[in-house]
Protein backbone atom coordinates (compact mmCIF):
# COMPACT_ATOMS: atom_id res chain seq x y z
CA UNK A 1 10.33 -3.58 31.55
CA UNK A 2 8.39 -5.03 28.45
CA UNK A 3 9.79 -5.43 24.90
CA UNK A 4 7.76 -4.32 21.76
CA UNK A 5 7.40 -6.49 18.63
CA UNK A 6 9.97 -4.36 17.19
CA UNK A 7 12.52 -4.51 19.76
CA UNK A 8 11.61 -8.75 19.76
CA UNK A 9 11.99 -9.04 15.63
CA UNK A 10 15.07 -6.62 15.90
CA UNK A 11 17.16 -8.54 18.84
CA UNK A 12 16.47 -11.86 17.58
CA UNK A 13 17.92 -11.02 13.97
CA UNK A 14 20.60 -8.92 15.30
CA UNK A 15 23.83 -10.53 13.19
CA UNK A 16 26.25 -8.67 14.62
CA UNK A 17 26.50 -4.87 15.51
CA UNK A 18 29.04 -2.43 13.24
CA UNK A 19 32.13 -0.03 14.53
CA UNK A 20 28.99 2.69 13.21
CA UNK A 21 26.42 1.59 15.95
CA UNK A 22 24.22 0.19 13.02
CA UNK A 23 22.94 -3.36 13.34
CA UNK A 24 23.38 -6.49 10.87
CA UNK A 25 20.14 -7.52 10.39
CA UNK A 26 19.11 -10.99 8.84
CA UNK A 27 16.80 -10.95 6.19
CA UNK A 28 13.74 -13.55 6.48
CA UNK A 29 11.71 -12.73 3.18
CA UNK A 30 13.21 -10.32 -0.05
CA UNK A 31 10.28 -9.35 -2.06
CA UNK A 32 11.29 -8.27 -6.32
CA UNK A 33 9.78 -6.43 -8.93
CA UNK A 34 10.58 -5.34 -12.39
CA UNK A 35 11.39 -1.19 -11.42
CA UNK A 36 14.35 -1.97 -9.12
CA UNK A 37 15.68 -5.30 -9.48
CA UNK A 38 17.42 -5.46 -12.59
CA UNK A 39 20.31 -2.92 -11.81
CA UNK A 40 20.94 -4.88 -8.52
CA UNK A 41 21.19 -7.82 -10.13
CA UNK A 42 23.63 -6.17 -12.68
CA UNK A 43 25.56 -5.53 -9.57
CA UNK A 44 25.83 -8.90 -8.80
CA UNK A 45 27.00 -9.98 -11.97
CA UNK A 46 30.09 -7.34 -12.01
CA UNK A 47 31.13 -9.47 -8.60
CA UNK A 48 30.39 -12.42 -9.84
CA UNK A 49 28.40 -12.91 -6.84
CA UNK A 50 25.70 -15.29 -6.32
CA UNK A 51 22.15 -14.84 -4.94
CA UNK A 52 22.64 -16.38 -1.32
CA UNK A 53 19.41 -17.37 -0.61
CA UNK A 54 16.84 -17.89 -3.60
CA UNK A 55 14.54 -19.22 -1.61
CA UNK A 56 13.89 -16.39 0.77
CA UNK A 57 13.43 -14.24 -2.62
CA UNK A 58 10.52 -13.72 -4.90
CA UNK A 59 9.63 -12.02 -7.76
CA UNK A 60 6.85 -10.30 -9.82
CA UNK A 61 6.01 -7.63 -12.09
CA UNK A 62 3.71 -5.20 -11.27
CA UNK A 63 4.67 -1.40 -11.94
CA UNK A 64 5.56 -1.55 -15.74
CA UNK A 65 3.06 -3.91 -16.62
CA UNK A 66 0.01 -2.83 -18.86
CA UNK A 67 -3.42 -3.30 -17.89
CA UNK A 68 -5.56 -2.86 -20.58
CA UNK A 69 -3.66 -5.59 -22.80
CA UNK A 70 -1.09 -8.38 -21.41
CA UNK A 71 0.14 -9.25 -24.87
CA UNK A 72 3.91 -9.74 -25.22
CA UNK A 73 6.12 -7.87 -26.80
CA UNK A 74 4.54 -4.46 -24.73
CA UNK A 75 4.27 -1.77 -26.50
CA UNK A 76 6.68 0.43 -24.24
CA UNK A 77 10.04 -0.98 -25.64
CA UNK A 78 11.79 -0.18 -21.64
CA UNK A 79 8.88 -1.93 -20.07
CA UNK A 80 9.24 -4.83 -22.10
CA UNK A 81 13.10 -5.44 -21.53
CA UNK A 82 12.29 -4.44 -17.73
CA UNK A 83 10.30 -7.43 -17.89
CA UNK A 84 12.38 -10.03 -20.00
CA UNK A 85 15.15 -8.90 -17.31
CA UNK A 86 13.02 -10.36 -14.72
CA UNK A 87 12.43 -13.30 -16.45
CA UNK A 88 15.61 -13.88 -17.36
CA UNK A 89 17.53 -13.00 -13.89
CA UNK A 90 14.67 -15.04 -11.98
CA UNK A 91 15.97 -17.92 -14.17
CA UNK A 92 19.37 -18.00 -13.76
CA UNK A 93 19.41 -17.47 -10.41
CA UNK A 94 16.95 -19.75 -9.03
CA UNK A 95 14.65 -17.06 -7.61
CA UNK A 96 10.57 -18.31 -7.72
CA UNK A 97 8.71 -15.70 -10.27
CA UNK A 98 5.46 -15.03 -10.42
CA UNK A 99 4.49 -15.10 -14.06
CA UNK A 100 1.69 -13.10 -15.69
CA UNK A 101 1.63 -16.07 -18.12
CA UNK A 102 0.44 -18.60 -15.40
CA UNK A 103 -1.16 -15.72 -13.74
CA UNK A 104 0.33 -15.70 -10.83
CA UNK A 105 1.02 -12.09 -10.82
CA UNK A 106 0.10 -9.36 -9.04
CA UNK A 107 1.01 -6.12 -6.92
CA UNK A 108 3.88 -7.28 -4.63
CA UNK A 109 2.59 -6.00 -1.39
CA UNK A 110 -0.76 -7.75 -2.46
CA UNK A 111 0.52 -11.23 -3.16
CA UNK A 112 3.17 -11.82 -0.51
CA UNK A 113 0.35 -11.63 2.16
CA UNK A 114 -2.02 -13.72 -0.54
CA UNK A 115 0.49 -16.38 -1.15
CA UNK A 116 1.19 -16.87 2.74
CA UNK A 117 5.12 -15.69 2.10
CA UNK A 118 4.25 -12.41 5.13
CA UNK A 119 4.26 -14.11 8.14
CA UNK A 120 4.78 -13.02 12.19
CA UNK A 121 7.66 -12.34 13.31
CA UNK A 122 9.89 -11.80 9.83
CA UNK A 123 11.96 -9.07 8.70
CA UNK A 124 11.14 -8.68 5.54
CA UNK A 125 11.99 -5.48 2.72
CA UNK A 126 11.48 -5.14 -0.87
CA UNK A 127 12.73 -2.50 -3.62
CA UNK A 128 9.58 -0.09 -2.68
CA UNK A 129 8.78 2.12 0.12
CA UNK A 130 5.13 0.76 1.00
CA UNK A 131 6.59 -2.62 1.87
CA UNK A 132 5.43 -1.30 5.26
CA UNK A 133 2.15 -2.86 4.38
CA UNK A 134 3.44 -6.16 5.32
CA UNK A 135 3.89 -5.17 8.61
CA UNK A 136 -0.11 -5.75 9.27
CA UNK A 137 1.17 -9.27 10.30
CA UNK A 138 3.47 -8.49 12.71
CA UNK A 139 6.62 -8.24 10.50
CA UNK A 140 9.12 -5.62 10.37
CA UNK A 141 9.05 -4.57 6.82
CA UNK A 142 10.32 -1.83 4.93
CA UNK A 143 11.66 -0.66 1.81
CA UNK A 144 15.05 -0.46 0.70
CA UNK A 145 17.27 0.86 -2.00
CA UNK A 146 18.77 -0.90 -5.19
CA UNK A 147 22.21 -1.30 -3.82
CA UNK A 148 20.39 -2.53 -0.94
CA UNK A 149 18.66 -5.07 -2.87
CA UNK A 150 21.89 -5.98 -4.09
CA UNK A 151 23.36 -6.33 -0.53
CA UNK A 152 20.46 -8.39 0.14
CA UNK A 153 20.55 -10.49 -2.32
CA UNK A 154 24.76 -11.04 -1.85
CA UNK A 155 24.11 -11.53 1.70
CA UNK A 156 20.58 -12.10 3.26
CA UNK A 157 21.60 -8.80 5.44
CA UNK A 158 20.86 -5.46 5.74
CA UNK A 159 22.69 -2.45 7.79
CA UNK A 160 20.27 -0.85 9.76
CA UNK A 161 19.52 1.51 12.67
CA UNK A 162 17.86 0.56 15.50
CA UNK A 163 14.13 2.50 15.44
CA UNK A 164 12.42 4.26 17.82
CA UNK A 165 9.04 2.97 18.83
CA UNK A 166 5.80 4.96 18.86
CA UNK A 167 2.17 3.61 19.55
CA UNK A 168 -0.46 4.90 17.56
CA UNK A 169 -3.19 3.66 19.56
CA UNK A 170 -6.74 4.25 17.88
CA UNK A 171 -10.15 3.68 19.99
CA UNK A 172 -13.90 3.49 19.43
CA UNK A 173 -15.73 2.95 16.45
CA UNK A 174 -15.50 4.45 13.23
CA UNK A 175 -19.10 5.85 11.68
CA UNK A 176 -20.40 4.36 8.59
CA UNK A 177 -19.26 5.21 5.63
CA UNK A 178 -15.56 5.60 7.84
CA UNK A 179 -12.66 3.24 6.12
CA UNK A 180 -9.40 1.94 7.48
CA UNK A 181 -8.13 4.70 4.33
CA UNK A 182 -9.73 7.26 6.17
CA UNK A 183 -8.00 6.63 9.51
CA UNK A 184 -4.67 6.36 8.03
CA UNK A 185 -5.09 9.97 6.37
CA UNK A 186 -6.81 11.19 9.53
CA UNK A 187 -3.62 9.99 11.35
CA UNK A 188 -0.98 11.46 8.98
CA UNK A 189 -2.91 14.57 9.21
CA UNK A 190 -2.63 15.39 12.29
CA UNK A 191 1.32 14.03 12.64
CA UNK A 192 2.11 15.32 9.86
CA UNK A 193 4.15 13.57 6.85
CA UNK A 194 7.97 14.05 8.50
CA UNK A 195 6.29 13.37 11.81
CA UNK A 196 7.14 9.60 12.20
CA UNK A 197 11.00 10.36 10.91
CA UNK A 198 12.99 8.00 13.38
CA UNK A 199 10.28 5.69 14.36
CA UNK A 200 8.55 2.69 14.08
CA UNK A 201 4.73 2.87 14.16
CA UNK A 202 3.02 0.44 16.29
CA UNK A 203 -0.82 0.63 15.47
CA UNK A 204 -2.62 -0.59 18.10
CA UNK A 205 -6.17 -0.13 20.33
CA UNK A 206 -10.02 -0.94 19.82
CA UNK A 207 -10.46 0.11 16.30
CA UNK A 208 -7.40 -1.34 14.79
CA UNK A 209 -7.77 -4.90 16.39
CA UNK A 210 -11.75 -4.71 14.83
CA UNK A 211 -10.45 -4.44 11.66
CA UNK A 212 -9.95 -7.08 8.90
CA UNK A 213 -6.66 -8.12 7.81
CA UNK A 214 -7.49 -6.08 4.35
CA UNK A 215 -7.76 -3.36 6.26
CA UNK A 216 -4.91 -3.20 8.35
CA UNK A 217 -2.66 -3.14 5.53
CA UNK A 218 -4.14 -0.30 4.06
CA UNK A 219 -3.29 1.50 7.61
CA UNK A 220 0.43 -0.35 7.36
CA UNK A 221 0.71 0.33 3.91
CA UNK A 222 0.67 4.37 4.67
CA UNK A 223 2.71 4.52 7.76
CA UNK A 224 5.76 5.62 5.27
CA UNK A 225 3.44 8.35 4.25
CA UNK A 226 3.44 9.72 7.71
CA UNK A 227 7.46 9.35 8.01
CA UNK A 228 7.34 5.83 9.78
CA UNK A 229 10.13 3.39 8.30
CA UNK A 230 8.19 0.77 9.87
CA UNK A 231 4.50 0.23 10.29
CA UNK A 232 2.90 -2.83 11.88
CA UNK A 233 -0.03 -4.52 13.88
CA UNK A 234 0.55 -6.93 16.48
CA UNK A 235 -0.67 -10.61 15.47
CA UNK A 236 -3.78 -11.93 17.02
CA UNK A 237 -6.20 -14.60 16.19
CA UNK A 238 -7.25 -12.87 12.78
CA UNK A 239 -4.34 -12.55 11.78
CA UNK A 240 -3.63 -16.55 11.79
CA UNK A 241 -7.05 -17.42 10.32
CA UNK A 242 -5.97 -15.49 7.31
CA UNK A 243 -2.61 -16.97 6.66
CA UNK A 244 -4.13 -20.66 7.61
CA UNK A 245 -3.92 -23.08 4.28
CA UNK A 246 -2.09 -20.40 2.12
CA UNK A 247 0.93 -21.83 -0.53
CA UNK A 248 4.05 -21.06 1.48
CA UNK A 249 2.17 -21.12 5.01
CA UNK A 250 3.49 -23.59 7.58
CA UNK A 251 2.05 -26.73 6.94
CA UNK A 252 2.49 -27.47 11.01
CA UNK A 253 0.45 -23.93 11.36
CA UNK A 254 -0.38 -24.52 15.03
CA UNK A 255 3.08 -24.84 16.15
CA UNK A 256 4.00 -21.81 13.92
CA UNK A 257 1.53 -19.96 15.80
CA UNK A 258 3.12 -20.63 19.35
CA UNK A 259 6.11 -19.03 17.67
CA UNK A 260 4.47 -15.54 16.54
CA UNK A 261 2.97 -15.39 20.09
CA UNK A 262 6.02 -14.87 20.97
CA UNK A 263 6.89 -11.93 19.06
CA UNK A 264 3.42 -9.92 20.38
CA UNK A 265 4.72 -6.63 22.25
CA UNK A 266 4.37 -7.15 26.28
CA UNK A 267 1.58 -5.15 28.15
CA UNK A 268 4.31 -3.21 29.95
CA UNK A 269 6.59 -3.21 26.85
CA UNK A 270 8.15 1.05 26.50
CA UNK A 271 7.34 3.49 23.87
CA UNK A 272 9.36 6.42 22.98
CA UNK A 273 5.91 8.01 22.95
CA UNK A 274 1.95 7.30 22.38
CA UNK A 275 -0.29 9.32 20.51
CA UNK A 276 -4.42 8.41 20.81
CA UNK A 277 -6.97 8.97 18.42
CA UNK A 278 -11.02 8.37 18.69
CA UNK A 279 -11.92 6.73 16.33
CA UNK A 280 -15.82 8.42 16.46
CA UNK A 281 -14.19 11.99 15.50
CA UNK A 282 -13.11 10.33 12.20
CA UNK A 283 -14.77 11.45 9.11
CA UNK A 284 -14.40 10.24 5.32
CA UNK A 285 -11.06 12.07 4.20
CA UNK A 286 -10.00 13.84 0.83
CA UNK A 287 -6.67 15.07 0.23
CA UNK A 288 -6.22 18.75 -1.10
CA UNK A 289 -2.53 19.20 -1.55
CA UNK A 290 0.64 17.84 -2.74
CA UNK A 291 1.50 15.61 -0.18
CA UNK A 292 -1.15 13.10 2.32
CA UNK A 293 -0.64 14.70 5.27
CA UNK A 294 -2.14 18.33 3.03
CA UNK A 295 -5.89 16.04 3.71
CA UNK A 296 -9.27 17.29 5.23
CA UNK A 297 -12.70 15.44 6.02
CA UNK A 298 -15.01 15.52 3.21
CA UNK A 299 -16.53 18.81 4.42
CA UNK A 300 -14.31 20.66 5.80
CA UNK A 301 -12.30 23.67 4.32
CA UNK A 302 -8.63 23.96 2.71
CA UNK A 303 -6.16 25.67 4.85
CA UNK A 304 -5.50 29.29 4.25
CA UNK A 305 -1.76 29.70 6.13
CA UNK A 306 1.03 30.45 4.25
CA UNK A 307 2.76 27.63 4.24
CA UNK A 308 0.26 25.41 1.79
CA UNK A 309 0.35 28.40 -0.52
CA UNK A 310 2.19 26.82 -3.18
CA UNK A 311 -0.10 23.52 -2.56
CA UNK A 312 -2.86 25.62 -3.35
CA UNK A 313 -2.17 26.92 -6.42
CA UNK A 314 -1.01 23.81 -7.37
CA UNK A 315 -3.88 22.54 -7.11
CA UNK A 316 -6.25 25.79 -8.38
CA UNK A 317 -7.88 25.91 -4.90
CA UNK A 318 -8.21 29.02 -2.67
CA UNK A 319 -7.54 28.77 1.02
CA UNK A 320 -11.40 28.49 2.63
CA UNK A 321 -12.56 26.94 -0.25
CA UNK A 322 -14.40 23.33 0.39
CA UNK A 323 -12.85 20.18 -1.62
CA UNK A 324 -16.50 18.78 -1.68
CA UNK A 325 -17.89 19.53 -5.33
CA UNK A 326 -14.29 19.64 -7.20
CA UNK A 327 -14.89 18.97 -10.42
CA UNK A 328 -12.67 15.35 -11.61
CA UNK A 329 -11.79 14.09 -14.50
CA UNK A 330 -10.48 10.15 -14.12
CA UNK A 331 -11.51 7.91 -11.17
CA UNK A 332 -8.90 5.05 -10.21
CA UNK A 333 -9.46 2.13 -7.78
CA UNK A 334 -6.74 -0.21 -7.06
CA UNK A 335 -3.41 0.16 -5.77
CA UNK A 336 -1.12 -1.66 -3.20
CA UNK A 337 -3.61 0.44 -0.77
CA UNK A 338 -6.75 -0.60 -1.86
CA UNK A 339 -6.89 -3.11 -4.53
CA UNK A 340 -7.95 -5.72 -2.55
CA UNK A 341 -10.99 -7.73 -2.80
CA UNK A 342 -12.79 -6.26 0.35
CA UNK A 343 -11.92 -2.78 -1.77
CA UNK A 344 -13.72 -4.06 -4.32
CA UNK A 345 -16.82 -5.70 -2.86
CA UNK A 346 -17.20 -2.44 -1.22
CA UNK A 347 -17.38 -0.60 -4.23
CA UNK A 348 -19.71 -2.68 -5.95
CA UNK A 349 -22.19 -2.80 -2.53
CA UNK A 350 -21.72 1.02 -2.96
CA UNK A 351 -22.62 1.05 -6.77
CA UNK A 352 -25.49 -1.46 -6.54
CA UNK A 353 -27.27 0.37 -3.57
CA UNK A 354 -26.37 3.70 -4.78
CA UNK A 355 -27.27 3.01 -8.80
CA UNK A 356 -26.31 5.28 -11.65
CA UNK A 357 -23.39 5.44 -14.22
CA UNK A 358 -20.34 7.21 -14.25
CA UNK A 359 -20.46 10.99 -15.36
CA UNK A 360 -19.93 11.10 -19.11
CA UNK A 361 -17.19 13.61 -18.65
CA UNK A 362 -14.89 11.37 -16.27
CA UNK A 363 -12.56 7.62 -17.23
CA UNK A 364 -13.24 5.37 -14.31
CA UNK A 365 -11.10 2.22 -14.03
CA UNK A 366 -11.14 -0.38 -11.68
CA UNK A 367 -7.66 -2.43 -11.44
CA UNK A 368 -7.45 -5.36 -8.99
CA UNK A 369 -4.32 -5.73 -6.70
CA UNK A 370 -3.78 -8.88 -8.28
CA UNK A 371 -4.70 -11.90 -10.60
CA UNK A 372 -6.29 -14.26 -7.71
CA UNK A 373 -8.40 -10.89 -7.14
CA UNK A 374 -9.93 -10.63 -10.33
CA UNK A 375 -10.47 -13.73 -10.66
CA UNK A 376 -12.63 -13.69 -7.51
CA UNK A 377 -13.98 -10.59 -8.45
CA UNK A 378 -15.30 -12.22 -11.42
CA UNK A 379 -16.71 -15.20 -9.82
CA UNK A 380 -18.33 -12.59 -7.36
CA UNK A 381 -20.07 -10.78 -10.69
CA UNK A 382 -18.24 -7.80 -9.44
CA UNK A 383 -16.62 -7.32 -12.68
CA UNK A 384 -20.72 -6.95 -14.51
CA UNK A 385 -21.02 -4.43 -11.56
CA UNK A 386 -18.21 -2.35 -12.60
CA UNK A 387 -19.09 -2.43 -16.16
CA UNK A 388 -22.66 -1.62 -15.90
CA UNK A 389 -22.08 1.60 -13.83
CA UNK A 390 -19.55 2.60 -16.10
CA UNK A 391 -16.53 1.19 -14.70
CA UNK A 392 -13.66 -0.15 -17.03
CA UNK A 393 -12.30 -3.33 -15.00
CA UNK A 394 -8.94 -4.30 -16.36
CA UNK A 395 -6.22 -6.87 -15.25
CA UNK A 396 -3.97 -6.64 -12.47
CA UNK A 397 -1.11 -4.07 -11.57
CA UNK A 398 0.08 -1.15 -10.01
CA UNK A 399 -1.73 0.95 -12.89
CA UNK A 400 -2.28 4.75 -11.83
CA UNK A 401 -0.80 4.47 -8.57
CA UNK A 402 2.48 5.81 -10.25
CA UNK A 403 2.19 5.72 -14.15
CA UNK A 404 4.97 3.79 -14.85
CA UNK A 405 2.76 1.88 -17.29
CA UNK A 406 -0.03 3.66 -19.97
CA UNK A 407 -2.46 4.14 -17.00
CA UNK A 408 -1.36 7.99 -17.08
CA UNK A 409 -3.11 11.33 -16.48
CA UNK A 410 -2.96 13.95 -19.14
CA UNK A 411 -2.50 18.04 -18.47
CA UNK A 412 -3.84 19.51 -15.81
CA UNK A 413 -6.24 16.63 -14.92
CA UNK A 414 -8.01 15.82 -11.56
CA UNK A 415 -7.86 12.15 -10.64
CA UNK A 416 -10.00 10.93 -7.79
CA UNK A 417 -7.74 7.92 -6.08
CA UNK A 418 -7.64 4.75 -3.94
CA UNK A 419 -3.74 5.32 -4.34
CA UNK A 420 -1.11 6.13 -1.28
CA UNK A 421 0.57 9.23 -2.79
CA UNK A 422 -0.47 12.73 -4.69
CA UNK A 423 2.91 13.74 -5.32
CA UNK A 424 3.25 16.11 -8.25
CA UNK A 425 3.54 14.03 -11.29
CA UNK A 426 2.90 11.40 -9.38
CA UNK A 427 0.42 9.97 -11.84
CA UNK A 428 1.96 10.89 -14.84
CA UNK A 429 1.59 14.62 -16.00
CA UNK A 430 3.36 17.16 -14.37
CA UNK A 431 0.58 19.57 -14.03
CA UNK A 432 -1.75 16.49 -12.84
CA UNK A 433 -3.47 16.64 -9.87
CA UNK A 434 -4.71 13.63 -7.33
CA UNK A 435 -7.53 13.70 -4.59
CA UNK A 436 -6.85 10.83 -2.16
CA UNK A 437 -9.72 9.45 -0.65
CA UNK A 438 -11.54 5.87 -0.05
CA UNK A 439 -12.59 3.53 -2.80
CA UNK A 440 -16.18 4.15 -1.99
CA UNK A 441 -15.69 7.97 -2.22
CA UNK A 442 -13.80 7.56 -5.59
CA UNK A 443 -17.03 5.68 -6.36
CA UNK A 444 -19.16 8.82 -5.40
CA UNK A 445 -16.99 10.71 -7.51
CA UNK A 446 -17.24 9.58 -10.29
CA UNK A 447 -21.18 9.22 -10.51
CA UNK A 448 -21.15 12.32 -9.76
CA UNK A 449 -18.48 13.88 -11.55
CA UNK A 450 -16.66 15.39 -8.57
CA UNK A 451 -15.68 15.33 -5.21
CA UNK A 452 -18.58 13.93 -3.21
CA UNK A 453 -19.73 12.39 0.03
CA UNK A 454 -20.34 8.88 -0.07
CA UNK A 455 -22.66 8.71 2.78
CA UNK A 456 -25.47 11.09 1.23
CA UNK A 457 -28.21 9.19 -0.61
CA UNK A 458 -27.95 11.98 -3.48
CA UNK A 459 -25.73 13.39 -5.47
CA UNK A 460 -24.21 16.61 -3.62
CA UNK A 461 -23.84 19.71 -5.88
């Protein structure tokens, strides 16, 4: 019998296994920001215990950082010592930082695959859950704790129980207008957000290994949303052509490459279970609740059971009612999801085809996942794109996703976002409300001023 990527990455960094039945598992690549770092490091300190490995560990800043205005001293007094914390633990410890003043910076999940640090074959975990968007190169990733990222830090280790595997295999081909955002929400719709508790989430078939590397870490990078601890793709020719010449890529890349063969799950490798999905019966997706897996295709109707009561009035919608037409109030793109560059340059295809200008009555912002983004953004002319149709394109960071910066909402607002999560107060207010959906149907949305579908030529009322 056949071994999956999982079991492969698992076994071969197996350290030892506890009294518990839990596994010591080695730690190729720890990922930092700014949010969780700092009391971990405090940790540290009160041991007197070094960092063991600096040079498996990087750093950047990316949830508290502004995006409208990068000038030090910030204006929020706790985001500003978040960040000289950074700065100054990074120092002292030997631990490579990736400065907004050299700008280097950037979402974390976007610039560890950028930079070349996500590779085949690693374990890898950071302080936040979507670290499972790393796992679109055939890495184990997930997120972890602070006094985990202590631990890891003390020791290059983790404690961790063994997964169960599932395949999420996905066939055919998606119809236009149909992103990789769209199949992820299609998927944890029909599992269900607890349904991937216990499990590892191989993504696999036809439609996954025709995507893009951008695109299979949006699917990755909401696997947690649908329960997984792990998420991940298994490598193939793509996924070597992207890493190929990046900063911490091996410089021997060919011989790397015989090594992440290696870690590819076998054609008779066991599943605790597969689940299949056509890929044809996938529409453009818009979340209605309080949760991802509370989503439904563009047209379709919200839910009128019981059990998404509360969502519902949440939300001020009425079971039967259609999402399409819901009035918003802010559009965001950007986000460890989809702030990529492919993100982008499908928005502005969208906007220059489509032509018009935002609807007076809603913000629209446009945040890149990172500084080497906007910078080729703005060799691109996406950036005169943006700004023409309305569009305010700032600098780099996590922004909106979670409004742990000035990118808030305010009241009862409706957001229309690229983001991974519509948690209540997710993005800032506590009455706030978000509409998941695909960066070109956050583009529809706000020329039109509400929920729309992206694929009609006009303006839906």
């Amino acid at each position: 019998m056949g071994r999956t990527l999982y079991d492969k990455v698992f076994e071969t960094h197996s350290v030892q296994t506890l009294a518990e039945g839990q596994t010591q598992l080695f730690i190729d690549l720890h990922l930092l920001h700014e949010a969780t770092s700092a009391p971990a490091f405090a940790m540290l300190k009160e041991r007197n215990l070094p960092v063991m490995a600096p040079h498996r560990t990087f750093a950047t800043v990316d949830h508290i950082i502004p995006t409208d205005n990068l000038t030090r001293p910030y204006p929020d007094e706790e985001a500003e010592e978040m960040f000289k914390a950074l700065e100054r633990n990074t120092a002292e410890t030997g631990i490579r930082f990736f400065s907004p003043t050299k700008g280097e910076h950037g979402i974390v999940h976007v610039i560890g695959p950028e930079y070349g640090l996500t590779q085949p074959g690693m374990t890898i975990c950071c302080g936040d859950s979507h670290t499972s968007t790393h796992g679109a190169f055939g890495a184990i990733a997930f997120g972890i704790g602070t006094s985990q990222v202590r631990d890891v830090m003390a020791t290059q280790s983790l404690v961790s129980k063994r997964l169960k595997v599932r395949r999420i295999e996905i066939n055919g081909v998606t119809a236009p207008g149909v992103t990789a955002k769209d199949v992820i929400l299609h998927v944890i719709a029909r599992l269900g957000v607890n349904g991937g508790v216990g499990f590892a989430y191989e993504f696999s078939g036809s439609t996954i290994e025709g995507m893009s590397m951008e695109e299979r870490m949006t699917v990755c990078n909401m696997s947690i949303e649908a329960g997984a601890r792990v998420g991940y793709i298994n490598p193939d020719q793509k996924t070597y052509d992207y890493l190929r010449g990046r900063r911490y890529t091996p410089s021997d890349l060919d011989s790397a490459i015989k090594t992440w063969e290696n870690f590819k799950s076998d054609p008779d490798a066991a599943y605790a279970d597969t689940v299949k999905f056509d890929a044809a019966s996938i529409q453009p997706m818009v979340s209605w609740g309080v949760n991802p897996g509370q989503s439904i295709s563009v047209d379709g109707t919200i839910p009128e059971d019981d059990a998404s009561a509360d969502a519902r009035e949440f939300m001020g919608f009425r079971g039967g009612q259609q999402v399409l037409g819901t009035r918003i109030d802010r559009a965001f793109i950007g986000s460890c999801t989809n702030g990529r560059l492919s993100d982008l340059k499908a928005v502005a295809t969208f906007l220059s085809e489509r032509g018009g200008h935002v609807a007076q009555h809603v913000k629209a912002i446009v945040v890149p996942g990172s500084q080497r983004v906007l910078e080729e953004a703005v060799e691109l002319g996406l950036d005169k794109i943006f700004r023409d149709a309305g569009f305010e394109f700032r600098q780099p960071g996590c922004s909106m996703c979670l409004a742990m910066n000035p990118d808030k909402l305010v009241g009862n607002e409706v957001c229309a976002s690229t983001s991974n999560r519509n948690f209540k107060g997710r993005q800032g207010s506590p009455t706030g409300r978000t509409l998941l959906m695909s960066p070109v149907m956050v583009a529809a949305a706000a020329l039109a001023g509400h929920v729309n579908d992206a694929r009609i030529n006009e303006v839906t009322q």
